[in-house]
Protein backbone atom coordinates (compact mmCIF):
# COMPACT_ATOMS: atom_id res chain seq x y z
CA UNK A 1 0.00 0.00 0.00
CA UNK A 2 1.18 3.26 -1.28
CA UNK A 3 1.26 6.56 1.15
CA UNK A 4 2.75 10.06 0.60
CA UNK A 5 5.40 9.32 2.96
CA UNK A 6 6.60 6.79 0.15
CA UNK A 7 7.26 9.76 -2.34
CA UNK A 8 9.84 10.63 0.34
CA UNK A 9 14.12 9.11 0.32
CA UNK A 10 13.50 7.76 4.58
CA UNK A 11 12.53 3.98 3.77
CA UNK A 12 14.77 2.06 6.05
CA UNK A 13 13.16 -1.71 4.44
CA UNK A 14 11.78 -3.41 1.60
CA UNK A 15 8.28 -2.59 2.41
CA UNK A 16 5.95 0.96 1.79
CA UNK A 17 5.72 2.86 4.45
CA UNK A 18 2.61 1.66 5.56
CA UNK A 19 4.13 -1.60 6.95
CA UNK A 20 6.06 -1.20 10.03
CA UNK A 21 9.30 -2.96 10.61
CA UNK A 22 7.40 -5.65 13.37
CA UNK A 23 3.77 -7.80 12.61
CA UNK A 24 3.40 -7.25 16.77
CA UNK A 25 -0.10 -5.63 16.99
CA UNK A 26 1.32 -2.67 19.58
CA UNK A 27 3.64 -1.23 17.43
CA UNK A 28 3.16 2.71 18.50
CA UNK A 29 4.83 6.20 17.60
CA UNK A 30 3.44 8.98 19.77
CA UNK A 31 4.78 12.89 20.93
CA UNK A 32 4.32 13.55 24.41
CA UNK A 33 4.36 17.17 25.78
CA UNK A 34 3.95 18.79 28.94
CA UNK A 35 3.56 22.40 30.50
CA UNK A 36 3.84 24.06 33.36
CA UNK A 37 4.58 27.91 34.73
CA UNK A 38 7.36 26.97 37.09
CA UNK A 39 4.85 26.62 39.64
CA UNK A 40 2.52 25.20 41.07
CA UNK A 41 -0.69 26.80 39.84
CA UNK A 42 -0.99 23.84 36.93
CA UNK A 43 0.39 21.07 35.42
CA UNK A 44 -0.54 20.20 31.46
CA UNK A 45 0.72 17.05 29.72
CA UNK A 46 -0.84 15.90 26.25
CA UNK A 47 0.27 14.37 23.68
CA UNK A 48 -0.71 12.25 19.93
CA UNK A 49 0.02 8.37 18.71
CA UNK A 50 -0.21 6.37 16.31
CA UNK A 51 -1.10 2.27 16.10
CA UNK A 52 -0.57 1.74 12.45
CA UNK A 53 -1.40 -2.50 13.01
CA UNK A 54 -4.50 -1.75 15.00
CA UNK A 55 -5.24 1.13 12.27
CA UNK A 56 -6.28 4.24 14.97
CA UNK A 57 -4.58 7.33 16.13
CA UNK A 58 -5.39 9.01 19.56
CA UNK A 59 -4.86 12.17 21.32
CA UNK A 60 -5.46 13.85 24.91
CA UNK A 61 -4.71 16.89 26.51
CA UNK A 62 -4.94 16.71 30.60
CA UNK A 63 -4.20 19.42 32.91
CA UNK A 64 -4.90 19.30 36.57
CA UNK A 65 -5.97 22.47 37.94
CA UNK A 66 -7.43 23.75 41.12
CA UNK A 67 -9.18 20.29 42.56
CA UNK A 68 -9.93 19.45 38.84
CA UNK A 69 -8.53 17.61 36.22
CA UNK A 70 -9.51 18.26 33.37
CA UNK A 71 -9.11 15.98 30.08
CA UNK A 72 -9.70 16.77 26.28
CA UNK A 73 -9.44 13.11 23.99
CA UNK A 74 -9.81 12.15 20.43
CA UNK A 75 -9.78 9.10 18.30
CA UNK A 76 -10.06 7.92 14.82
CA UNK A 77 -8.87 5.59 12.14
CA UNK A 78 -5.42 6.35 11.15
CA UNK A 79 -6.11 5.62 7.43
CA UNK A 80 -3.12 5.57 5.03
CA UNK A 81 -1.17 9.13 5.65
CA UNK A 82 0.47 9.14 9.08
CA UNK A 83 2.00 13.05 8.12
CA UNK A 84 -1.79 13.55 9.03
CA UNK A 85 -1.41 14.17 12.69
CA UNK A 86 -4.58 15.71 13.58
CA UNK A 87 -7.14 13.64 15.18
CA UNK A 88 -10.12 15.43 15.95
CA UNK A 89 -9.50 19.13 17.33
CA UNK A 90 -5.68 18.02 18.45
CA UNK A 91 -2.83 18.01 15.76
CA UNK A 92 1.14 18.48 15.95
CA UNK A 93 2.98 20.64 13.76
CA UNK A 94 6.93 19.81 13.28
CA UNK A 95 7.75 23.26 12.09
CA UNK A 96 11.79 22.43 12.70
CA UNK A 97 12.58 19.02 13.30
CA UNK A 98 14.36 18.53 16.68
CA UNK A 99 13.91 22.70 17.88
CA UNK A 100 10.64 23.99 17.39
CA UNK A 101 7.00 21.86 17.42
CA UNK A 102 3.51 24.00 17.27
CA UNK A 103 0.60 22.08 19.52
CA UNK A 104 -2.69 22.70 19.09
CA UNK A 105 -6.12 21.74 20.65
CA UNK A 106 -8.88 23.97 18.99
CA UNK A 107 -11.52 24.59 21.19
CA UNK A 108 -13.24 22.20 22.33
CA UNK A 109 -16.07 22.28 25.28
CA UNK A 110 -14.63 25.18 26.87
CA UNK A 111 -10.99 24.08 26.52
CA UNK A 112 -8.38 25.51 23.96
CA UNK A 113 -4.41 25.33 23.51
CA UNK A 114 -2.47 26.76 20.91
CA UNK A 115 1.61 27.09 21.58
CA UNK A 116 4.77 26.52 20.24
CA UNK A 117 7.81 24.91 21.49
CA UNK A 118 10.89 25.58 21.39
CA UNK A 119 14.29 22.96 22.70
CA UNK A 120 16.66 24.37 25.02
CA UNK A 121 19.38 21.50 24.31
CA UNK A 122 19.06 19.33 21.67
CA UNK A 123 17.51 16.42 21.91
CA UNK A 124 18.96 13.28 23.65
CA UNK A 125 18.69 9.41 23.08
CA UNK A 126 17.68 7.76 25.77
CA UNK A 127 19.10 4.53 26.39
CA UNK A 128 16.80 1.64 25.05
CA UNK A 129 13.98 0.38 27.35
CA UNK A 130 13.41 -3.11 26.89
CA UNK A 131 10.83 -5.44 29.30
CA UNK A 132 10.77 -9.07 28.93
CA UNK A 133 7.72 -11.44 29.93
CA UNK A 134 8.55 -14.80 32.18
CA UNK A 135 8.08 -16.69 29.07
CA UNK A 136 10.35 -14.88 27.35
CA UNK A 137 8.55 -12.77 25.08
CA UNK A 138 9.40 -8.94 24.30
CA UNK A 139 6.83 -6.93 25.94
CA UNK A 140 8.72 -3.58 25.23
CA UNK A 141 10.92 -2.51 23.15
CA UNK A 142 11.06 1.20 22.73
CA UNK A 143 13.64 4.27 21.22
CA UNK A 144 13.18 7.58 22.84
CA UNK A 145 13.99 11.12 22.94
CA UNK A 146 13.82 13.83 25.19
CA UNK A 147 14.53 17.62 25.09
CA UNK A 148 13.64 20.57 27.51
CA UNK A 149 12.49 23.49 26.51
CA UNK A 150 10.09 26.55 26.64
CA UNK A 151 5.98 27.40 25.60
CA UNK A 152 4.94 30.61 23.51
CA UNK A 153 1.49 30.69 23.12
CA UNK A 154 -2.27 30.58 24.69
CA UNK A 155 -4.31 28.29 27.09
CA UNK A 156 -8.21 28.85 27.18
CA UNK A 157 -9.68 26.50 30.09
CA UNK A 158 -13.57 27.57 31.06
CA UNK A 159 -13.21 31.46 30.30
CA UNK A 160 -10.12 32.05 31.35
CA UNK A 161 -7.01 32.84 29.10
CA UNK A 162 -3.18 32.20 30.24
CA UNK A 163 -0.56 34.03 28.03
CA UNK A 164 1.83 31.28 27.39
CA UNK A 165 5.21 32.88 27.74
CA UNK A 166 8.86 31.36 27.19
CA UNK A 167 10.15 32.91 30.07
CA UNK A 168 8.45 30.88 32.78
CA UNK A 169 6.32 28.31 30.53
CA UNK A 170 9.00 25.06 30.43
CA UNK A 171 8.80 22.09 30.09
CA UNK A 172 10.31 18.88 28.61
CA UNK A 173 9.01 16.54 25.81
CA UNK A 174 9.61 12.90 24.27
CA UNK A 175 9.34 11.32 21.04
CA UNK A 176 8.97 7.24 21.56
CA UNK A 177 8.41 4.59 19.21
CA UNK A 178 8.62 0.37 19.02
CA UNK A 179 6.56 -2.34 21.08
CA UNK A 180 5.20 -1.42 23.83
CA UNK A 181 1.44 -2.87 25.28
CA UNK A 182 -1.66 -0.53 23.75
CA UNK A 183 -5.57 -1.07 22.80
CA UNK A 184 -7.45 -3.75 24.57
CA UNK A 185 -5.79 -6.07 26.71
CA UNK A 186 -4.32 -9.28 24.94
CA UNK A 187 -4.79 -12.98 26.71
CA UNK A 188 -1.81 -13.10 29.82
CA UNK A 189 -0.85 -16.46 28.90
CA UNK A 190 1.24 -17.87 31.71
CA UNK A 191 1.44 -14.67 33.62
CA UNK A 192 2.59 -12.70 30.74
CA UNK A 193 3.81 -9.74 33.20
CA UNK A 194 4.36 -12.04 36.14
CA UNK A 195 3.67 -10.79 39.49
CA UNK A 196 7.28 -8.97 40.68
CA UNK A 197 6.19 -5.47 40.07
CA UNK A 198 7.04 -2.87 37.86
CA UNK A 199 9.03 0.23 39.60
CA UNK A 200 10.11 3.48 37.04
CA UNK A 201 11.59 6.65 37.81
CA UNK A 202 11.84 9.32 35.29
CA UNK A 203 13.36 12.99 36.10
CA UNK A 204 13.95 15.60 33.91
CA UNK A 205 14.79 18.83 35.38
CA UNK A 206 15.51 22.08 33.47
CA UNK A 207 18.11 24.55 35.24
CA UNK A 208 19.02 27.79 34.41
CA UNK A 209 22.03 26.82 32.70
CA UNK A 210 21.51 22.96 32.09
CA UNK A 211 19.38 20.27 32.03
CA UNK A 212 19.46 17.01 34.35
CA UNK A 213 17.66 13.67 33.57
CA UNK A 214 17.47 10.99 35.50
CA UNK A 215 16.20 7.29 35.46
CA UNK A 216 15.72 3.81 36.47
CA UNK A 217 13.61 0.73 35.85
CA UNK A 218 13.55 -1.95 38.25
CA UNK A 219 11.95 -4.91 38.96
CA UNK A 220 9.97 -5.97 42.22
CA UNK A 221 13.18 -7.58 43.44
CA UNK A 222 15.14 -4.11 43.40
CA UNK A 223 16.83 -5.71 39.83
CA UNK A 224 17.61 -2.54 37.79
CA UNK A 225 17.13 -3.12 34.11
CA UNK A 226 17.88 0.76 32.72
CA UNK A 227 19.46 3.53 34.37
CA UNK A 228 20.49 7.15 33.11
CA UNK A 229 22.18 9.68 34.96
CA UNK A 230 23.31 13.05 32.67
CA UNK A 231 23.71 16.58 32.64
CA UNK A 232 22.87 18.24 29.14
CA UNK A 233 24.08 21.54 28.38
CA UNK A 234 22.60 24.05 25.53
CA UNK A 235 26.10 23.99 23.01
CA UNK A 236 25.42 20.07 23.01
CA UNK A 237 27.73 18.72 25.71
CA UNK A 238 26.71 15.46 27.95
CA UNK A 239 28.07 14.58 31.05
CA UNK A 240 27.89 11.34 32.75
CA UNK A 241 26.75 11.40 36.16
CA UNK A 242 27.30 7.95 36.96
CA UNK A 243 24.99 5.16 38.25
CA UNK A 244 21.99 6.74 40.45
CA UNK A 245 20.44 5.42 43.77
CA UNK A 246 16.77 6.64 44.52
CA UNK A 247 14.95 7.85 47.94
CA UNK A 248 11.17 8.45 47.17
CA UNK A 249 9.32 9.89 50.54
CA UNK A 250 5.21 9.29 50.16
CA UNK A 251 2.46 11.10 51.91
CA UNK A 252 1.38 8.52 54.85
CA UNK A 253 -0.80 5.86 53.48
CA UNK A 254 -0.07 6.65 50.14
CA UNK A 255 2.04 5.54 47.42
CA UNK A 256 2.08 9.37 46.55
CA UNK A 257 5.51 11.12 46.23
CA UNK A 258 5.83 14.10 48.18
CA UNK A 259 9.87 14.57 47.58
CA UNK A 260 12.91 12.56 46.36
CA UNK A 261 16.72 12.58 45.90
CA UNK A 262 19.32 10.74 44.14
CA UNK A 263 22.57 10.29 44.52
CA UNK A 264 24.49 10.09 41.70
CA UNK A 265 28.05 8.07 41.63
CA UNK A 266 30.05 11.41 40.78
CA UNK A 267 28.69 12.80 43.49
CA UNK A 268 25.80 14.91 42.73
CA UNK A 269 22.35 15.18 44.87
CA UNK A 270 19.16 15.92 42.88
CA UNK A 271 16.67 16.86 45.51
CA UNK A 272 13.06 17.32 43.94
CA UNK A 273 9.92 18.67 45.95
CA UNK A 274 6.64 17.76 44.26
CA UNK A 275 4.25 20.65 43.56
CA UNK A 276 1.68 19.14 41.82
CA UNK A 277 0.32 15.97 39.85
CA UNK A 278 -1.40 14.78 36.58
CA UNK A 279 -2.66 11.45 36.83
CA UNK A 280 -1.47 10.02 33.68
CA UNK A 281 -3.77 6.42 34.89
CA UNK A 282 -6.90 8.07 34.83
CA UNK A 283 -8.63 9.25 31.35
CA UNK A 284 -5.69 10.00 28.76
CA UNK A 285 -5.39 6.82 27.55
CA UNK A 286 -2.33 5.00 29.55
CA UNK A 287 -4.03 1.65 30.23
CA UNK A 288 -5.64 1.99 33.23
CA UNK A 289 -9.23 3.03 32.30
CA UNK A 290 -11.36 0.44 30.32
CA UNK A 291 -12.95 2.06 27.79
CA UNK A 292 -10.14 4.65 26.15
CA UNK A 293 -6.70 2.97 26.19
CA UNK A 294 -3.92 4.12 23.57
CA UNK A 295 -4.72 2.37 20.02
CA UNK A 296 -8.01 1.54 21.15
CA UNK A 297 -11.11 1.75 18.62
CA UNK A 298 -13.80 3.79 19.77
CA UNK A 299 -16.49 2.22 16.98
CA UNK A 300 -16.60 5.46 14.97
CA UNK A 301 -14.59 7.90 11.87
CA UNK A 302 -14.01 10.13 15.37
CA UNK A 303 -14.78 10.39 18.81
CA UNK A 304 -13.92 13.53 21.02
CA UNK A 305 -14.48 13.58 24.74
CA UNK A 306 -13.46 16.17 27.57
CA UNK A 307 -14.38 14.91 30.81
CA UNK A 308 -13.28 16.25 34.05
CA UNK A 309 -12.24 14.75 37.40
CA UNK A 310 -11.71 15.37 41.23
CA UNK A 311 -7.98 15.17 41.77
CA UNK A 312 -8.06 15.05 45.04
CA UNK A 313 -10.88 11.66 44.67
CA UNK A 314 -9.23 7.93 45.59
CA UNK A 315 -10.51 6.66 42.12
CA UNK A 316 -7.63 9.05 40.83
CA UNK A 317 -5.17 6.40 41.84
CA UNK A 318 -6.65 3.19 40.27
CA UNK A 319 -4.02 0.72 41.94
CA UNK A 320 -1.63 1.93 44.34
CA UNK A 321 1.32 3.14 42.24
CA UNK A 322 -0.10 3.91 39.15
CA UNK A 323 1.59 6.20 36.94
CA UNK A 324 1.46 9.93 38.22
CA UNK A 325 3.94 12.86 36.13
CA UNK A 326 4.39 15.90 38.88
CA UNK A 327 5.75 19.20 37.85
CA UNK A 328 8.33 19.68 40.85
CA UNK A 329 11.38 21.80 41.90
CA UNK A 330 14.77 21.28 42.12
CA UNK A 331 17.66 21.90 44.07
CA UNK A 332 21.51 19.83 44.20
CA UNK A 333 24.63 19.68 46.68
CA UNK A 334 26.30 21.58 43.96
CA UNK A 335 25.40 25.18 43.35
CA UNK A 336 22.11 27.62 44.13
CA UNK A 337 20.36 27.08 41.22
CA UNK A 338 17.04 26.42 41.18
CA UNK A 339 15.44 23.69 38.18
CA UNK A 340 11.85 22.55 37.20
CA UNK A 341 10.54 19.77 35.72
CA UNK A 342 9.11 16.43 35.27
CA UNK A 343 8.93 14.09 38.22
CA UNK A 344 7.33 10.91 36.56
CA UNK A 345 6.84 7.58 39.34
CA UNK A 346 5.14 4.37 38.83
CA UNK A 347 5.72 2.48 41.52
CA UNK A 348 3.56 -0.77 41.30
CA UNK A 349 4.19 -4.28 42.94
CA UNK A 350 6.38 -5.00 45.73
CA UNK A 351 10.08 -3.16 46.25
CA UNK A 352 12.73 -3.74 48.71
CA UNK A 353 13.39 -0.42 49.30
CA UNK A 354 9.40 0.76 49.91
CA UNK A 355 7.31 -1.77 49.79
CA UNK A 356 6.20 -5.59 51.00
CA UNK A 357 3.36 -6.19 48.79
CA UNK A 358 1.37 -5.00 45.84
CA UNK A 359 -1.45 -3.49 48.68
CA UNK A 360 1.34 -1.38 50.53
CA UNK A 361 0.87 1.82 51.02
CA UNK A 362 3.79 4.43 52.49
């Protein structure tokens, strides 16, 4: 099958561009964004996929605000040209690959976002993340990017109108793409996931004059299967911070993180204070809600949904540990500057360091 993309010199196989280098039905490619006013006042994280071998792209804008979140979603089938990202009212515009991305949400019930983004480094590989079943098959097997960076633009929610400014609108997005599980859930097998856990980390902090990410995946033994520690400064430098070792505090009888540090071999503390939290589990699409999961057909040419939550509600947190991103500050051992960004935890299953059993609570 023939697609524009074809008339273009990027084919990496044999194949059209339509076929994907794997048959495995959750194949994905998908932006994430978020946004936030180096506060605390909200926290905005959206972003657009595709599912070429289940045939539907999805979208969501979330942003939790006051004792709200709020979440804008849209679905439909991908059909045959995937430079078509709009789905529904929310598209992505590459207007310089790797520096500058436009993101749009026309209005939509009382919602709106148009802004622009714009990298403060350039981007950075991430180190592969691969997760293996018991069995033995490959349950993900993903290639990422990251970059931090700034917002110009406008955010409409109910009435009210934010002037999206790059001098305190950061934030920090990723590109991702490979196997990784998406639309309805598949048969388990034998315990296709097992029963050890799943633990993740994922920092990324933007300082005034540099950028530190930071993170680990481990399993509910304390086994570490990826780690990153960097520094990444604007002219393109890296530095290697050396392996990191984690210390999440949780609000009593929570698996909520109120603060964290990590030490990193080279010596460096990253100390992060949460200020607030967008529950990624709970309407945007990240498996945890039974009727709109990533690559999941909604029965229709489009869908589009905003529904809106109570944040501060226990069906927020679906199992204990469920995936929340925070927008948090930053401090280290090293200097006075001051850094915001992403504090992403999903902290499911037992751990040796926090927790005895799936049920545990801090």
């Amino acid at each position: 099958m023939l697609t524009p993309l074809d008339d273009l010199p990027i084919h990496q196989v044999a194949e059209t561009m339509a076929t994907v280098g794997t048959s495995d039905r959750n194949f994905y490619d998908r932006y994430y964004f978020n946004l936030h006013g180096c506060d605390g006042e909200f926290f905005l994280a959206g972003g657009i996929g595709q599912y070429p071998n289940l045939g539907v792209t999805d979208g969501f804008v979330a942003v939790n605000h006051g004792t709200t979140q709020t979440v804008v979603r849209a679905s439909r089938p991908l059909g045959v040209d995937r430079l078509d990202t709009t789905v529904g009212p929310l598209r992505v515009e590459v207007i310089e690959g790797l520096k500058r991305i436009r993101f749009v949400c026309q209005e939509t019930e009382g919602f709106a976002l148009d802004v622009t983004w714009e990298g403060a480094i350039p981007a950075f590989e991430e180190p592969r993340m691969i997760l293996a079943a018991p069995h033995g098959r490959i349950l993900m097997n993903t290639m990422r990017f990251l970059q931090t960076g700034s917002w110009t633009g406008s955010l409409m929610l109910d009435g009210s109108t934010i002037d999206v400014t790059p001098d305190r609108f950061w934030g920090n997005r990723d590109r991702s793409w490979g196997v990784r599980p998406v639309g309805e859930p598949e048969p388990s097998g034998i315990a296709a996931m097992g029963t050890s856990g799943f633990f993740w980390n994922y920092f990324v902090v933007r300082f005034p004059s540099s950028t530190v990410v930071y993170m680990c995946q481990e399993d509910g033994l304390g086994k570490r299967t990826l780690e990153e520690g960097v520094r990444l400064y604007p002219d393109g430098r890296v530095e290697q911070l050396g392996r990191p070792e984690h210390k999440l505090f949780f609000a009593s009888g929570t698996r909520m993180v109120t603060s964290a540090e990590v030490t990193f071999r080279d010596g460096l503390v990253l100390s992060g204070e949460t200020l607030r939290p967008l529950h990624l589990a709970r309407g945007t699409g990240y498996g945890f809600d039974a009727d709109w999961r990533h690559g999941m057909f909604q029965g229709a040419e489009l869908v589009v949904q905003r529904h809106d939550f109570d944040s501060t509600a226990a069906e927020m947190v679906p199992i204990p540990g469920a995936i929340v991103d925070h927008v948090a500050r930053f401090t280290t051992n090293r200097d006075d500057e001051v850094g915001f960004g992403l504090l992403e935890v999903m902290t499911m299953g037992p751990h040796p360091q926090y927790f005895t059993a799936w049920d545990d609570l801090g």
